[in-house]
Protein backbone atom coordinates (compact mmCIF):
# COMPACT_ATOMS: atom_id res chain seq x y z
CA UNK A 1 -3.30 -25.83 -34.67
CA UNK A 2 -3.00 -24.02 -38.22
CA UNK A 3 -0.14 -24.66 -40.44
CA UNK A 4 1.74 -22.40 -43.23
CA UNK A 5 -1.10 -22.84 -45.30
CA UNK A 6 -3.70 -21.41 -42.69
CA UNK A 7 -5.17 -24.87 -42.64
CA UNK A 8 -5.90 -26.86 -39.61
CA UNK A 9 -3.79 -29.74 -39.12
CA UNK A 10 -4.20 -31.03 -35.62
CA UNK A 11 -7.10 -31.30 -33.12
CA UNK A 12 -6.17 -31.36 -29.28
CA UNK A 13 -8.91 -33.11 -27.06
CA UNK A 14 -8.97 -33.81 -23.29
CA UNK A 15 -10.74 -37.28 -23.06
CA UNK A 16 -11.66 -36.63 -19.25
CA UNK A 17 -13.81 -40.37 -18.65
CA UNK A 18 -11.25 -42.47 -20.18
CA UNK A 19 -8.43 -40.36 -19.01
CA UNK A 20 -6.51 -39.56 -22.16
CA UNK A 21 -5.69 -37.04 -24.45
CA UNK A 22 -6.17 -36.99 -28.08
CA UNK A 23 -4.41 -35.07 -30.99
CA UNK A 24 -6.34 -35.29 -33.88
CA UNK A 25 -3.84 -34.85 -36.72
CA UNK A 26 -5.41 -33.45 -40.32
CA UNK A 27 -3.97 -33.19 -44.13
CA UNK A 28 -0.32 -31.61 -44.10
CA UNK A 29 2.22 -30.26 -41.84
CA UNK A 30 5.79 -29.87 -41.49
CA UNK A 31 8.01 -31.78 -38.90
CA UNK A 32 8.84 -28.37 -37.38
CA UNK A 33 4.41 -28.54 -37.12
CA UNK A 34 4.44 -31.57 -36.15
CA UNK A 35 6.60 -30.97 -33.01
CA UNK A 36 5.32 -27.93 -31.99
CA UNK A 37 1.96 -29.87 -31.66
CA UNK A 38 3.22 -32.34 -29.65
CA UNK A 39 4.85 -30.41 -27.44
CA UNK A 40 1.67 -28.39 -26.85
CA UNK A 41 0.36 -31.93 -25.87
CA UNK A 42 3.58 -32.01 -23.32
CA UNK A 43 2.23 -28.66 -22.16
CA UNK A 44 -1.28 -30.52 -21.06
CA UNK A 45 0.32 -33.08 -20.02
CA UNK A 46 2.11 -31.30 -17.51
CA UNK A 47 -0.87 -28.53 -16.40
CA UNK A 48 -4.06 -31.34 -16.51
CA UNK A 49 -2.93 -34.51 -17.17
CA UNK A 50 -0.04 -35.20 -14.54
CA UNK A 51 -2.39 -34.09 -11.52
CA UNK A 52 -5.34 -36.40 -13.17
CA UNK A 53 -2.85 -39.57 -14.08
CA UNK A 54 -2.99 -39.67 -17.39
CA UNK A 55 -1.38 -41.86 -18.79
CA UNK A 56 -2.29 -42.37 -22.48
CA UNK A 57 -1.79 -40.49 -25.41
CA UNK A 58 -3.30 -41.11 -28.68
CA UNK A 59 -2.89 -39.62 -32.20
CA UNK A 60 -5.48 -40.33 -34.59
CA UNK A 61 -3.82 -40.30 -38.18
CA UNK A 62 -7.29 -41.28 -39.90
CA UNK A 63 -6.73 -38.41 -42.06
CA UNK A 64 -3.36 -37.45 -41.78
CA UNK A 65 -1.39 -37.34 -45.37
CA UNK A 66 2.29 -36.53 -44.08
CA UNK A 67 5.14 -38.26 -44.11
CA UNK A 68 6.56 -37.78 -40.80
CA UNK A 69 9.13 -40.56 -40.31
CA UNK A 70 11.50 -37.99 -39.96
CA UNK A 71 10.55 -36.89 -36.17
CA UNK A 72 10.73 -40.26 -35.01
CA UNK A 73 14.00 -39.93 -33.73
CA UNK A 74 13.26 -36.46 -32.06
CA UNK A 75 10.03 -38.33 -30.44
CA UNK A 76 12.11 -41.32 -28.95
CA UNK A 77 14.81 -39.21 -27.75
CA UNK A 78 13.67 -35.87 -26.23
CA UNK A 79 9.91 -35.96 -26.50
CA UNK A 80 9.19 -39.44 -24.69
CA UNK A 81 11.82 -39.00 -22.14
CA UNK A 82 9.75 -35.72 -20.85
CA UNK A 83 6.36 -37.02 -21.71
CA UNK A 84 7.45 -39.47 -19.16
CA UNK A 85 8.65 -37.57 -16.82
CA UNK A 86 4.96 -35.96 -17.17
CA UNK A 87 3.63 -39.36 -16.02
CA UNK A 88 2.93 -40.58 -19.75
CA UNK A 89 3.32 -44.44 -20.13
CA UNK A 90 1.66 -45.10 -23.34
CA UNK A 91 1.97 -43.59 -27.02
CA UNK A 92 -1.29 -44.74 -29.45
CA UNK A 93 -1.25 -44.55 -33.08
CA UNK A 94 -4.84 -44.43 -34.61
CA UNK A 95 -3.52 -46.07 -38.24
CA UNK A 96 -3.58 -43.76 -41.19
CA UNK A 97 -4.83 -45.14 -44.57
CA UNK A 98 -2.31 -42.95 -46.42
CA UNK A 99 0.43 -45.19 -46.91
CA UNK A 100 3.28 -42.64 -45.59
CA UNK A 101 2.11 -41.31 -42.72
CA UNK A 102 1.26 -45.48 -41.73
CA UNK A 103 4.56 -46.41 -42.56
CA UNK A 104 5.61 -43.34 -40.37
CA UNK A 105 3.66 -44.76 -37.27
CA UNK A 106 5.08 -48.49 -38.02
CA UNK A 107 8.46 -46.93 -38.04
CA UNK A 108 7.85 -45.20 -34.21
CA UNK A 109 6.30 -48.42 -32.90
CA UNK A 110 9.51 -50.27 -34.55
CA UNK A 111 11.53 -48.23 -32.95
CA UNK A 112 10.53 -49.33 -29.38
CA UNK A 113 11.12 -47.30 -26.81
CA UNK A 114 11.58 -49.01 -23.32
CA UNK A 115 9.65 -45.61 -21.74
CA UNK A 116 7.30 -45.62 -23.39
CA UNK A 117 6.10 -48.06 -26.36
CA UNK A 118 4.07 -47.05 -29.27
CA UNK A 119 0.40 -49.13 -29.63
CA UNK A 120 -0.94 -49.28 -33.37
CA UNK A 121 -4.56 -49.67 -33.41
CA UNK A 122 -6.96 -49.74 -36.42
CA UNK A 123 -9.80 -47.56 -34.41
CA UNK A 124 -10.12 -45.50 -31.94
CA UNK A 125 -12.69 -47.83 -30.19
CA UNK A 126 -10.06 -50.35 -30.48
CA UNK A 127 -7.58 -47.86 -28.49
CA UNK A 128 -9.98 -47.26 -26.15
CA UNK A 129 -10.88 -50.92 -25.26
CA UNK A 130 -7.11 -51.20 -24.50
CA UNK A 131 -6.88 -48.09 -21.97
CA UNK A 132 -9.85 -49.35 -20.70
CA UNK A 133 -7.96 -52.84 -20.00
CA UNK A 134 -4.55 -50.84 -18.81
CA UNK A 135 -6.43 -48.91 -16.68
CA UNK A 136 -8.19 -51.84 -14.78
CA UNK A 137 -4.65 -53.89 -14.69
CA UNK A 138 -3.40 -50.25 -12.15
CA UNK A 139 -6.67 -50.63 -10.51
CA UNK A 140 -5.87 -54.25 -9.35
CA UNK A 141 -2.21 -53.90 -9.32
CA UNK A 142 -2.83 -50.65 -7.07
CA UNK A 143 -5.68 -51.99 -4.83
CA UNK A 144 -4.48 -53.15 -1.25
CA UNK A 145 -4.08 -57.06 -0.88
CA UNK A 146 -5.82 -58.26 2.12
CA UNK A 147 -4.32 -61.33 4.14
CA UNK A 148 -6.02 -64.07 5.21
């Protein structure tokens, strides 16, 4: 996606054998920007990932120097409520070094939402390890129980 500056400021990418997507979010962009991404993310989510059962989706704010505190309330109230809807169950924050757009992720995870609650992770291998242990908790909690 290419903001008002013709620069590239987010990075959509199907994660097909960990089943989850992942919106790489880069330098600057407005909170109009910053919707319209994740509502192309709702777009997958509802063409790919809903058939496949995805469930997770992360942002990676590695690199990410925006303040965007200011869409938290639009991502609690209209965008989770879809996402889950779409079959979405958990929101991933990749931690940002740049103080504002960290505080900005702190500030969605604080905000809790019961439909789906924001993860803060230092790495992405960290994030992974943890869909990796969600996914296996379905597995079990899915697989028939045999009597004896």
């Amino acid at each position: 996606m290419i903001n008002q500056a013709g620069d590239v400021y987010a990075i959509l990418s199907d994660e097909p054998t960990a089943n989850y997507l992942l919106m790489k979010w880069i330098g600057f962009c407005t909170d109009e920007e910053l919707m319209q991404a994740t509502l192309t993310m709702l777009d997958w989510q509802r063409t790919v990932g809903q058939a496949r059962g995805c469930r997770f989706h992360v942002h990676d704010t590695k690199e990410f120097d925006v303040a965007w505190a200011g869409s938290v309330d639009w991502i609690v109230n209209e965008y989770f409520p879809s996402a889950y809807e779409a079959g979405v169950r958990f929101n991933i924050s990749i931690l940002s070094p740049d103080l504002f757009s960290k505080l900005s992720s702190e500030a969605l995870f604080e905000k809790h939402s019961p439909m789906i609650p924001t993860r803060l992770f230092e790495t992405l291998s960290e994030a992974e390890r943890f869909i990796a242990e969600q996914n296996q908790l379905e597995e079990s909690r899915l697989r028939p129980k045999h009597l004896s």
